[in-house]
C-alpha atoms as a PDB file:
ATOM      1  CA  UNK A   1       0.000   0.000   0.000  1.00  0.00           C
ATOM      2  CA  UNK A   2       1.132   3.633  -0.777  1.00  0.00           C
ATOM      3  CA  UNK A   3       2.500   5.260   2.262  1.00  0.00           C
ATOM      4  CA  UNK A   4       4.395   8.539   3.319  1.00  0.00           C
ATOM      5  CA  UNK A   5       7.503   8.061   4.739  1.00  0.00           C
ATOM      6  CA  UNK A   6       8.776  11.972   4.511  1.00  0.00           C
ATOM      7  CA  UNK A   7       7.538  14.165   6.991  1.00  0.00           C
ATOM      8  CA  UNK A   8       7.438  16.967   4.847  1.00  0.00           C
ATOM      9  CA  UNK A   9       5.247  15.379   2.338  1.00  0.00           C
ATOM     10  CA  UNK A  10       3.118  14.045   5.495  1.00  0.00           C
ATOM     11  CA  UNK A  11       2.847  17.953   6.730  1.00  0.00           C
ATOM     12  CA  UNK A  12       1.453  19.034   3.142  1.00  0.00           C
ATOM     13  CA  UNK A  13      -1.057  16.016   2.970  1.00  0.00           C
ATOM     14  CA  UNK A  14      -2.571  17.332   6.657  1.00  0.00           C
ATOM     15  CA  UNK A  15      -2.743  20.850   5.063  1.00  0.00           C
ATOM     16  CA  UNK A  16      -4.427  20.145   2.341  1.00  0.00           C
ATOM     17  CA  UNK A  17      -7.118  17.457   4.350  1.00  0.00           C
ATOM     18  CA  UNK A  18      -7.641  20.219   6.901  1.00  0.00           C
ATOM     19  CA  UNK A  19      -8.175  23.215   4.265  1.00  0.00           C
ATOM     20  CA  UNK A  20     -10.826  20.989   2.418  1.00  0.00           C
ATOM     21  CA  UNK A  21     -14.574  22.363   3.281  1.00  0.00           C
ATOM     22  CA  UNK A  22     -15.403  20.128   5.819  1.00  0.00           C
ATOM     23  CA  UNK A  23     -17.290  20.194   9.788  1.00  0.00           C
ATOM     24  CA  UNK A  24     -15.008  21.156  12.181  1.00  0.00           C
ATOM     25  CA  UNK A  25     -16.095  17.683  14.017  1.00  0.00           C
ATOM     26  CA  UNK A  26     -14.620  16.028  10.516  1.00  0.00           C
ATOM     27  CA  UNK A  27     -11.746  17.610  10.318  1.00  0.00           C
ATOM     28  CA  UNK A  28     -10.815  17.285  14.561  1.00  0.00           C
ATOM     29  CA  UNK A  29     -11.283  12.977  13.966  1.00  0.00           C
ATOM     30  CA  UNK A  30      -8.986  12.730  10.788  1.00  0.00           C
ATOM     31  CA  UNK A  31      -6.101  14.921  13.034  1.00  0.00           C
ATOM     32  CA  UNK A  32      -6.846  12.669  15.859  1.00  0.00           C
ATOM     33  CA  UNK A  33      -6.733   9.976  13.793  1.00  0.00           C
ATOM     34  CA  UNK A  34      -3.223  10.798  12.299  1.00  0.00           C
ATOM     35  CA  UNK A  35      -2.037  11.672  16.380  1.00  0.00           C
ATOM     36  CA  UNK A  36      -3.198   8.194  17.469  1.00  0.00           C
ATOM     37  CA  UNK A  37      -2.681   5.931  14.063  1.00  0.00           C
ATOM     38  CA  UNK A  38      -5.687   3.856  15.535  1.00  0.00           C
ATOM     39  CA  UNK A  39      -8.339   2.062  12.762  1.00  0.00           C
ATOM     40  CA  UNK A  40     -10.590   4.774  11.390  1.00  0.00           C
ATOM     41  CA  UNK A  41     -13.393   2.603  12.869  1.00  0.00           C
ATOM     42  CA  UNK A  42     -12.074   2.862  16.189  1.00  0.00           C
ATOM     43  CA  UNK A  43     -11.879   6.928  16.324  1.00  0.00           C
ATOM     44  CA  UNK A  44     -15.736   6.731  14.487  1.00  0.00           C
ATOM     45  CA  UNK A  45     -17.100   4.449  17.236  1.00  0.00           C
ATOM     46  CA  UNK A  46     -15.506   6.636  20.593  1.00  0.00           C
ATOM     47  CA  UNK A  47     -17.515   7.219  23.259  1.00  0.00           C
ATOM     48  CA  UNK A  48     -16.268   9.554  25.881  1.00  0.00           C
ATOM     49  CA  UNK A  49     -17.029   6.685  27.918  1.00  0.00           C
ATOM     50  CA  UNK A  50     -13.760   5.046  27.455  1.00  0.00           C
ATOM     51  CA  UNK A  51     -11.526   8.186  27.999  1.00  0.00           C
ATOM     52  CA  UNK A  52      -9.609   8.557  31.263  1.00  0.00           C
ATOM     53  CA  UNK A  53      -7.425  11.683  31.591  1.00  0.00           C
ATOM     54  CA  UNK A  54      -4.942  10.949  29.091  1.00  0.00           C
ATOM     55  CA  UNK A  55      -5.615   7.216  27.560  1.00  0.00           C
ATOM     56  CA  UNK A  56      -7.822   5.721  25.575  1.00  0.00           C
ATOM     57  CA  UNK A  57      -9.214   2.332  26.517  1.00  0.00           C
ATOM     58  CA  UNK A  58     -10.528   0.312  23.657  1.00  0.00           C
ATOM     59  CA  UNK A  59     -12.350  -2.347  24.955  1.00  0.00           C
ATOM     60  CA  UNK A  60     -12.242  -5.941  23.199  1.00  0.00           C
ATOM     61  CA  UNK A  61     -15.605  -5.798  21.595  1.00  0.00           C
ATOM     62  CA  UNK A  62     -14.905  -2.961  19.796  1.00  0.00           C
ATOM     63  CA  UNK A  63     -11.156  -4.344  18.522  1.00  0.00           C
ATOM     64  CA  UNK A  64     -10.850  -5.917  15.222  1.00  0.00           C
ATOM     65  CA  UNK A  65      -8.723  -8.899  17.035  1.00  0.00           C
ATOM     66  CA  UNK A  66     -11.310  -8.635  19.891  1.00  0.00           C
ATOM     67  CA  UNK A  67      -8.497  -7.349  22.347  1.00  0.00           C
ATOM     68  CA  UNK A  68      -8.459  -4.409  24.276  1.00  0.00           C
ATOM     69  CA  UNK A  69      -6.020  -1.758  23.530  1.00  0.00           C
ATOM     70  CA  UNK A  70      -4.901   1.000  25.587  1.00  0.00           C
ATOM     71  CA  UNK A  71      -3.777   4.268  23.543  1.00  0.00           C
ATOM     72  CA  UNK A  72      -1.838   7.066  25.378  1.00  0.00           C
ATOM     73  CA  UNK A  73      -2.708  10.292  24.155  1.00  0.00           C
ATOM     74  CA  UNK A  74      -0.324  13.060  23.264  1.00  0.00           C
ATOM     75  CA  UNK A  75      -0.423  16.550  24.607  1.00  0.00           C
ATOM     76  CA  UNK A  76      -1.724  16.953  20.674  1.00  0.00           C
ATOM     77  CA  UNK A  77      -4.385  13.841  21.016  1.00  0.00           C
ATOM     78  CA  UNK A  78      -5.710  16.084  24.196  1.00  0.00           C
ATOM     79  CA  UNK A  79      -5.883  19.507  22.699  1.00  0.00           C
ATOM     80  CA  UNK A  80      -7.600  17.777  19.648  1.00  0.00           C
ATOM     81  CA  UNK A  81      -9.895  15.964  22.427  1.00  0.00           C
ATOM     82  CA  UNK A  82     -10.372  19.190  24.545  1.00  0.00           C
ATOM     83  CA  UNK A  83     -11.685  21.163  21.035  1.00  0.00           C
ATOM     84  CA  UNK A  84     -14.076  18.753  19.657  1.00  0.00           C
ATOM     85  CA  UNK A  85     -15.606  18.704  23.250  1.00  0.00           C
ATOM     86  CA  UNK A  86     -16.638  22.409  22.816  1.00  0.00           C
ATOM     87  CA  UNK A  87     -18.376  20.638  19.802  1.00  0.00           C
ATOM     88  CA  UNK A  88     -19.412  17.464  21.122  1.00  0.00           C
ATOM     89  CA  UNK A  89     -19.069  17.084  24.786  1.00  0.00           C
ATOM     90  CA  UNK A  90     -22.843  16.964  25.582  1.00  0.00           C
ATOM     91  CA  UNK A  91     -23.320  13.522  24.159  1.00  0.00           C
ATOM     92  CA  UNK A  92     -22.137   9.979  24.543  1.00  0.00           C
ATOM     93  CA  UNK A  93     -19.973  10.487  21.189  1.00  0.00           C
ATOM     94  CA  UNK A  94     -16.394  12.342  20.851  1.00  0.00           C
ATOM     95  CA  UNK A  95     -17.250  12.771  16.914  1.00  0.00           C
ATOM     96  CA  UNK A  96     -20.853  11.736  16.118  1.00  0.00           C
ATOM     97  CA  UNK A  97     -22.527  11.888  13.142  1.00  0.00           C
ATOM     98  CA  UNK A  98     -23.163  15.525  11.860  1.00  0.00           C
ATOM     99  CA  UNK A  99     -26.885  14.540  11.083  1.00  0.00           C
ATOM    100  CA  UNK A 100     -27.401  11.886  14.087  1.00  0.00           C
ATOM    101  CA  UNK A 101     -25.249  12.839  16.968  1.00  0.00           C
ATOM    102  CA  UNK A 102     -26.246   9.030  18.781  1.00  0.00           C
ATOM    103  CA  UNK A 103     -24.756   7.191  15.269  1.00  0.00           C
ATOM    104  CA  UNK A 104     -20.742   7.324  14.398  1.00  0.00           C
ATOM    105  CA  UNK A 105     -19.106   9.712  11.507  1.00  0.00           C
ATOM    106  CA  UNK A 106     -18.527   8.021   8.495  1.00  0.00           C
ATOM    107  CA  UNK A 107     -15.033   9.099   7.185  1.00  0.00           C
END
Protein backbone atom coordinates (compact mmCIF):
# COMPACT_ATOMS: atom_id res chain seq x y z
CA UNK A 1 0.00 0.00 0.00
CA UNK A 2 1.13 3.63 -0.78
CA UNK A 3 2.50 5.26 2.26
CA UNK A 4 4.39 8.54 3.32
CA UNK A 5 7.50 8.06 4.74
CA UNK A 6 8.78 11.97 4.51
CA UNK A 7 7.54 14.17 6.99
CA UNK A 8 7.44 16.97 4.85
CA UNK A 9 5.25 15.38 2.34
CA UNK A 10 3.12 14.05 5.49
CA UNK A 11 2.85 17.95 6.73
CA UNK A 12 1.45 19.03 3.14
CA UNK A 13 -1.06 16.02 2.97
CA UNK A 14 -2.57 17.33 6.66
CA UNK A 15 -2.74 20.85 5.06
CA UNK A 16 -4.43 20.14 2.34
CA UNK A 17 -7.12 17.46 4.35
CA UNK A 18 -7.64 20.22 6.90
CA UNK A 19 -8.18 23.22 4.26
CA UNK A 20 -10.83 20.99 2.42
CA UNK A 21 -14.57 22.36 3.28
CA UNK A 22 -15.40 20.13 5.82
CA UNK A 23 -17.29 20.19 9.79
CA UNK A 24 -15.01 21.16 12.18
CA UNK A 25 -16.09 17.68 14.02
CA UNK A 26 -14.62 16.03 10.52
CA UNK A 27 -11.75 17.61 10.32
CA UNK A 28 -10.81 17.29 14.56
CA UNK A 29 -11.28 12.98 13.97
CA UNK A 30 -8.99 12.73 10.79
CA UNK A 31 -6.10 14.92 13.03
CA UNK A 32 -6.85 12.67 15.86
CA UNK A 33 -6.73 9.98 13.79
CA UNK A 34 -3.22 10.80 12.30
CA UNK A 35 -2.04 11.67 16.38
CA UNK A 36 -3.20 8.19 17.47
CA UNK A 37 -2.68 5.93 14.06
CA UNK A 38 -5.69 3.86 15.54
CA UNK A 39 -8.34 2.06 12.76
CA UNK A 40 -10.59 4.77 11.39
CA UNK A 41 -13.39 2.60 12.87
CA UNK A 42 -12.07 2.86 16.19
CA UNK A 43 -11.88 6.93 16.32
CA UNK A 44 -15.74 6.73 14.49
CA UNK A 45 -17.10 4.45 17.24
CA UNK A 46 -15.51 6.64 20.59
CA UNK A 47 -17.51 7.22 23.26
CA UNK A 48 -16.27 9.55 25.88
CA UNK A 49 -17.03 6.69 27.92
CA UNK A 50 -13.76 5.05 27.46
CA UNK A 51 -11.53 8.19 28.00
CA UNK A 52 -9.61 8.56 31.26
CA UNK A 53 -7.43 11.68 31.59
CA UNK A 54 -4.94 10.95 29.09
CA UNK A 55 -5.61 7.22 27.56
CA UNK A 56 -7.82 5.72 25.57
CA UNK A 57 -9.21 2.33 26.52
CA UNK A 58 -10.53 0.31 23.66
CA UNK A 59 -12.35 -2.35 24.96
CA UNK A 60 -12.24 -5.94 23.20
CA UNK A 61 -15.60 -5.80 21.59
CA UNK A 62 -14.91 -2.96 19.80
CA UNK A 63 -11.16 -4.34 18.52
CA UNK A 64 -10.85 -5.92 15.22
CA UNK A 65 -8.72 -8.90 17.04
CA UNK A 66 -11.31 -8.64 19.89
CA UNK A 67 -8.50 -7.35 22.35
CA UNK A 68 -8.46 -4.41 24.28
CA UNK A 69 -6.02 -1.76 23.53
CA UNK A 70 -4.90 1.00 25.59
CA UNK A 71 -3.78 4.27 23.54
CA UNK A 72 -1.84 7.07 25.38
CA UNK A 73 -2.71 10.29 24.15
CA UNK A 74 -0.32 13.06 23.26
CA UNK A 75 -0.42 16.55 24.61
CA UNK A 76 -1.72 16.95 20.67
CA UNK A 77 -4.38 13.84 21.02
CA UNK A 78 -5.71 16.08 24.20
CA UNK A 79 -5.88 19.51 22.70
CA UNK A 80 -7.60 17.78 19.65
CA UNK A 81 -9.90 15.96 22.43
CA UNK A 82 -10.37 19.19 24.54
CA UNK A 83 -11.69 21.16 21.04
CA UNK A 84 -14.08 18.75 19.66
CA UNK A 85 -15.61 18.70 23.25
CA UNK A 86 -16.64 22.41 22.82
CA UNK A 87 -18.38 20.64 19.80
CA UNK A 88 -19.41 17.46 21.12
CA UNK A 89 -19.07 17.08 24.79
CA UNK A 90 -22.84 16.96 25.58
CA UNK A 91 -23.32 13.52 24.16
CA UNK A 92 -22.14 9.98 24.54
CA UNK A 93 -19.97 10.49 21.19
CA UNK A 94 -16.39 12.34 20.85
CA UNK A 95 -17.25 12.77 16.91
CA UNK A 96 -20.85 11.74 16.12
CA UNK A 97 -22.53 11.89 13.14
CA UNK A 98 -23.16 15.53 11.86
CA UNK A 99 -26.88 14.54 11.08
CA UNK A 100 -27.40 11.89 14.09
CA UNK A 101 -25.25 12.84 16.97
CA UNK A 102 -26.25 9.03 18.78
CA UNK A 103 -24.76 7.19 15.27
CA UNK A 104 -20.74 7.32 14.40
CA UNK A 105 -19.11 9.71 11.51
CA UNK A 106 -18.53 8.02 8.50
CA UNK A 107 -15.03 9.10 7.18
Amino acid sequence: MPAITNLSELREMMRVVESLPAHPVTILAIRFLALTAVRPGEVNAMPWSELKSDIWSIPAERMKMKRGHVVPLSRQAMDVLEAVKTLTGRGPMVFPNARWAHRNRPF
